[in-house]
C-alpha atoms as a PDB file:
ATOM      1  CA  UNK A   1       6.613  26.148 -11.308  1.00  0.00           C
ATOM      2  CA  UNK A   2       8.396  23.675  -9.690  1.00  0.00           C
ATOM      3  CA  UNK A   3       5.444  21.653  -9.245  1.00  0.00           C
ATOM      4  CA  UNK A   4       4.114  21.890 -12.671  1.00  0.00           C
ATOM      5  CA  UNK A   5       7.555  20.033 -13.874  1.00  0.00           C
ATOM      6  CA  UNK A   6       6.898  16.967 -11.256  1.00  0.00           C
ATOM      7  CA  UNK A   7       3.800  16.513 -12.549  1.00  0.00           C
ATOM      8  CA  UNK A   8       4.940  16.398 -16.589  1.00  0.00           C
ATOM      9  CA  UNK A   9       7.267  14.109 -15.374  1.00  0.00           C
ATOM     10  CA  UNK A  10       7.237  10.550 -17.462  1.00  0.00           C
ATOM     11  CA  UNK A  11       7.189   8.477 -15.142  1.00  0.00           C
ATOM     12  CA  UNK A  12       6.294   4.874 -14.710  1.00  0.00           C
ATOM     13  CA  UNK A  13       5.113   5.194 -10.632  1.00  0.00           C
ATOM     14  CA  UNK A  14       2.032   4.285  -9.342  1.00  0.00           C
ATOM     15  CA  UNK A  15      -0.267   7.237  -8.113  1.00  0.00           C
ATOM     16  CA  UNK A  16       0.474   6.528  -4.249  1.00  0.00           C
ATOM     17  CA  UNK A  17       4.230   6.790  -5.173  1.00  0.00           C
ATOM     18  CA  UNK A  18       3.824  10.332  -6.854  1.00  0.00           C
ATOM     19  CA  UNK A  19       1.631  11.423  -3.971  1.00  0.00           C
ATOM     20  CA  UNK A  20       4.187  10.074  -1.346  1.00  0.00           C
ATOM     21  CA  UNK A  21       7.660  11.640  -3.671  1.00  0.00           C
ATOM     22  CA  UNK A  22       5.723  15.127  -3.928  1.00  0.00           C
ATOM     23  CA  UNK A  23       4.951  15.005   0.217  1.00  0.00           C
ATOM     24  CA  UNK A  24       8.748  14.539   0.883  1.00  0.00           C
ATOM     25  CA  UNK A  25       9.770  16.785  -2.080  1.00  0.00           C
ATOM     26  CA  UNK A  26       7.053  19.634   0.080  1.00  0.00           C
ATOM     27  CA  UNK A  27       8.466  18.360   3.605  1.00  0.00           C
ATOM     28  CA  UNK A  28      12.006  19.306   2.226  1.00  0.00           C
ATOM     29  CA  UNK A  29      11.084  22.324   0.326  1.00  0.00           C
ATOM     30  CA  UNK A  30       9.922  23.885   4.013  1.00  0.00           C
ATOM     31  CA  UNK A  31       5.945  22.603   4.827  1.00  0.00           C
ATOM     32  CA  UNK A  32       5.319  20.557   7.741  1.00  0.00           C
ATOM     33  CA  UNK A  33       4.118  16.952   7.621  1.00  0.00           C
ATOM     34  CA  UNK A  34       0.886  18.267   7.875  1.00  0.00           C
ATOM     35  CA  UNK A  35       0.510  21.216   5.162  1.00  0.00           C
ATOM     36  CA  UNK A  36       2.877  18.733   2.824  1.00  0.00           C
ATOM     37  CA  UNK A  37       0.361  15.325   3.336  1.00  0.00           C
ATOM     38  CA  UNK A  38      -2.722  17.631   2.931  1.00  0.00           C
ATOM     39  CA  UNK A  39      -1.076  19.143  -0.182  1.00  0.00           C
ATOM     40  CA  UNK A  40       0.245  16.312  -2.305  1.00  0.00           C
ATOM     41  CA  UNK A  41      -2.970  13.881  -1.488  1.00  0.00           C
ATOM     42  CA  UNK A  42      -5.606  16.322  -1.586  1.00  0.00           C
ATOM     43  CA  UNK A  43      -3.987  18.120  -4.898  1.00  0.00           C
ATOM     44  CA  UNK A  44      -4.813  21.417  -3.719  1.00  0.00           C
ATOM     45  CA  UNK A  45      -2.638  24.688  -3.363  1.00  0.00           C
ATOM     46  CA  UNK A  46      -4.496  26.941  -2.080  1.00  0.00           C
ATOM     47  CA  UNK A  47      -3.015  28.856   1.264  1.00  0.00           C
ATOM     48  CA  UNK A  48      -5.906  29.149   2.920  1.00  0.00           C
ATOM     49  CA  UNK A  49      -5.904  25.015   3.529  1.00  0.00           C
ATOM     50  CA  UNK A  50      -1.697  25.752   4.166  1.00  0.00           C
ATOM     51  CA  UNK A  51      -2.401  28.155   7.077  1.00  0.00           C
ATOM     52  CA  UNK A  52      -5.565  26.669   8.308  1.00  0.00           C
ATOM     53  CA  UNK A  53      -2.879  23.002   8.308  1.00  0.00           C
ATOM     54  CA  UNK A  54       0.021  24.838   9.566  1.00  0.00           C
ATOM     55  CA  UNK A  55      -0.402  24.216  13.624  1.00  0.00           C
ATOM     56  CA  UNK A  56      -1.097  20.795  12.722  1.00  0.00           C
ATOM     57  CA  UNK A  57       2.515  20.376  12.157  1.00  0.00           C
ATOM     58  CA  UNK A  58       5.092  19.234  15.268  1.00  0.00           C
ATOM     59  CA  UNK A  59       1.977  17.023  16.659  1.00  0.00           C
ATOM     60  CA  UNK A  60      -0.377  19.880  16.593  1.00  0.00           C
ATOM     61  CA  UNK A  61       1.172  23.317  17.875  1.00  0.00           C
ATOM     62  CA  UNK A  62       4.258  21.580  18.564  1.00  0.00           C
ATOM     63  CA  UNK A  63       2.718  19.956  21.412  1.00  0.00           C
ATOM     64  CA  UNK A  64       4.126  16.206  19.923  1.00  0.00           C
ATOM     65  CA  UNK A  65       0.716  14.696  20.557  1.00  0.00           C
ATOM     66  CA  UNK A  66      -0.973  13.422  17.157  1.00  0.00           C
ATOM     67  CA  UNK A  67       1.131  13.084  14.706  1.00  0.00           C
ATOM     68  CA  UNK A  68       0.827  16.285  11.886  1.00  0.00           C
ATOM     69  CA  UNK A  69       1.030  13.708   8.667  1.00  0.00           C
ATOM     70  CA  UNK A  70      -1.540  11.483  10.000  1.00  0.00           C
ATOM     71  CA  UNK A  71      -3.591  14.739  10.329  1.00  0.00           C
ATOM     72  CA  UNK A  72      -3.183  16.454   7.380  1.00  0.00           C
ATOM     73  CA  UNK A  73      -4.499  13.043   6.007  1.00  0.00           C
ATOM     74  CA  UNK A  74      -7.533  12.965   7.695  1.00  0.00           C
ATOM     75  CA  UNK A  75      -8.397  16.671   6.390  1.00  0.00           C
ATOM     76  CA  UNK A  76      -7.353  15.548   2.718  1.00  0.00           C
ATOM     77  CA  UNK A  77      -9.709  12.984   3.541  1.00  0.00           C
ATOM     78  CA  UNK A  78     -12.483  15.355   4.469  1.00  0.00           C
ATOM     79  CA  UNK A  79     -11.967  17.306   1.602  1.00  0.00           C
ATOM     80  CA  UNK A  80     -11.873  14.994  -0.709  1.00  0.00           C
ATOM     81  CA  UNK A  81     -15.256  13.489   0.533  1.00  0.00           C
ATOM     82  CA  UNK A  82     -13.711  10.827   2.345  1.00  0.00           C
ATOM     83  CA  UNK A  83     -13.523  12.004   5.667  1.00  0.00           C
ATOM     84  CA  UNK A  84     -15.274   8.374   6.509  1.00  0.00           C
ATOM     85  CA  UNK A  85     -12.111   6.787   6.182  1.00  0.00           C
ATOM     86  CA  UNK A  86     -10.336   8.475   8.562  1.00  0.00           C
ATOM     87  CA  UNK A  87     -10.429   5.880  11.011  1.00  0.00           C
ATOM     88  CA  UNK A  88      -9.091   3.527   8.376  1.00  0.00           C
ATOM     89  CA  UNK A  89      -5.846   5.815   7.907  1.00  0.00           C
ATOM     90  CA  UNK A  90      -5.396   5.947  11.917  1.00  0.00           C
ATOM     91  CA  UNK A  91      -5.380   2.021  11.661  1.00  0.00           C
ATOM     92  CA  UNK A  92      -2.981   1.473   8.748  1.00  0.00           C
ATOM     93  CA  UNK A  93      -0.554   4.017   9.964  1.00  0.00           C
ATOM     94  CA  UNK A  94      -0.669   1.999  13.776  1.00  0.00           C
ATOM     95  CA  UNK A  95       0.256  -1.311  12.023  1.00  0.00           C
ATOM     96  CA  UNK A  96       2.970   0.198  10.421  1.00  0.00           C
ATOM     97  CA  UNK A  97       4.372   2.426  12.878  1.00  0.00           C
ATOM     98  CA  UNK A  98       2.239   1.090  16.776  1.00  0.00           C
ATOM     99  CA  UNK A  99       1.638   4.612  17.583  1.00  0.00           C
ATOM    100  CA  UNK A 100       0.235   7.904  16.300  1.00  0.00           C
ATOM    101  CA  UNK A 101       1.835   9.983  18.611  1.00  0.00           C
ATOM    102  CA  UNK A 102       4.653  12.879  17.764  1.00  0.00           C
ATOM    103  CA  UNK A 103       6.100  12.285  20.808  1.00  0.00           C
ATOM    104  CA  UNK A 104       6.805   8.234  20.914  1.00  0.00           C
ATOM    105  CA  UNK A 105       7.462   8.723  17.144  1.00  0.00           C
ATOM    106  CA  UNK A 106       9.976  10.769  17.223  1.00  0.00           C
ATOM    107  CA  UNK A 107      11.365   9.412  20.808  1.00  0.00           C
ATOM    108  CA  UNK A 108      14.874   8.256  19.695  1.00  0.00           C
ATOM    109  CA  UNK A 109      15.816  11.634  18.090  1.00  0.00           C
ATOM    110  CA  UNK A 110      17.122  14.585  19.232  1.00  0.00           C
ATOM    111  CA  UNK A 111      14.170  17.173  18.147  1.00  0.00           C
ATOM    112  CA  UNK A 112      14.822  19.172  14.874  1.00  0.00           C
ATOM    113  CA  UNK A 113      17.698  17.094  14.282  1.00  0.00           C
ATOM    114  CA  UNK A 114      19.156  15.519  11.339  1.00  0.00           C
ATOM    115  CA  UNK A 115      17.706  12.322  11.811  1.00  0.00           C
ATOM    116  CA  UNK A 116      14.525  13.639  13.541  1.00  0.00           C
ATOM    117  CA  UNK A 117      13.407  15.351   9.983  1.00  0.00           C
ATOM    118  CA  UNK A 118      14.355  12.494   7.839  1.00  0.00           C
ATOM    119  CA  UNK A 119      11.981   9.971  10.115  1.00  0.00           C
ATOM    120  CA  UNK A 120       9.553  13.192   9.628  1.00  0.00           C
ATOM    121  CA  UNK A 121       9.928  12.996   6.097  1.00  0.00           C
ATOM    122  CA  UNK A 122       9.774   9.356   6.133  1.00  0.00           C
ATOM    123  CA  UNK A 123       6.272   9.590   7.904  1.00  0.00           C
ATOM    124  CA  UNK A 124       4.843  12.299   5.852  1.00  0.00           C
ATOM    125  CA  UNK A 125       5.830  10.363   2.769  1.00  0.00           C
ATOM    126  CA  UNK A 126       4.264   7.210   3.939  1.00  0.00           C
ATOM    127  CA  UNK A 127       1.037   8.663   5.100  1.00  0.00           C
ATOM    128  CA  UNK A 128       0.489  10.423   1.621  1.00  0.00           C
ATOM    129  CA  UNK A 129       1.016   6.883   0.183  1.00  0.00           C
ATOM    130  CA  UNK A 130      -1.786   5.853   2.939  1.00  0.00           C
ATOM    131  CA  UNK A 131      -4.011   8.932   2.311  1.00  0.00           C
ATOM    132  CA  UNK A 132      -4.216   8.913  -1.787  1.00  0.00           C
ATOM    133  CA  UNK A 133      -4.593   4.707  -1.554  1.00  0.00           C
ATOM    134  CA  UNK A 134      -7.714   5.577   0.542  1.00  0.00           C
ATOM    135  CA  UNK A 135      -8.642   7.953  -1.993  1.00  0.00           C
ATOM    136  CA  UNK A 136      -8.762   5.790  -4.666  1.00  0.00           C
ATOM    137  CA  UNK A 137      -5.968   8.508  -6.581  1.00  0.00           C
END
């Protein structure tokens, strides 16, 4: 319900914005960066795609290697027909940020923290933005 009032909103955003404000408003709301990236850019709901994204999250299995957003990307990619750009959404999200990795990502915070999930949120919102630019949304 909720997300059927976002997207009646009126607003005056650009597609990329939407996408990356209805990845943070998912992150919040309790998915991980990557059920919430693979949500908002690929526009699909289904819970089959949630679960199947689910271990992705916490740099796959909590493990802090790759970071979850930049792979729930790549599979919004892939379903979306796009999965050829995948290397393209690596490269962006290394200029902005020098490393894909959970671990050196999240390095200054204390895990789970305060601070921790708003850079979390602040990465899953920014590689929505990434994900639905390569899209063409």
């Amino acid at each position: 319900m909720l997300a059927r009032l976002f997207s009646t909103a009126k607003t005056r955003s650009t597609p990329e914005e939407s996408i990356r404000d209805h990845a943070g408003r998912l992150f919040a709301g309790g998915l991980n960066c990557a059920q919430a990236v693979l949500r908002a850019a690929a526009g699909v709901d289904d819970p089959a795609l949630m679960a199947l994204a689910k271990p992705f999250g916490g740099g796959i299995g909590g493990s802090k290697c790759l970071c979850g957003a930049v792979s729930g990307g790549v599979m919004a990619l892939g379903l979306r027909g796009k999965g050829e750009k995948a290397g393209e959404l690596v490269r962006l999200f290394k200029e902005r940020n020098r490393v894909t990795c959970c671990a050196s990502l999240s390095q200054p915070y204390r895990w789970k923290s305060g601070e921790h999930l708003a850079n979390c949120r602040r990465l899953t919102e920014e590689t929505a933005a990434l994900t639905a630019k390569l899209l063409g949304a």
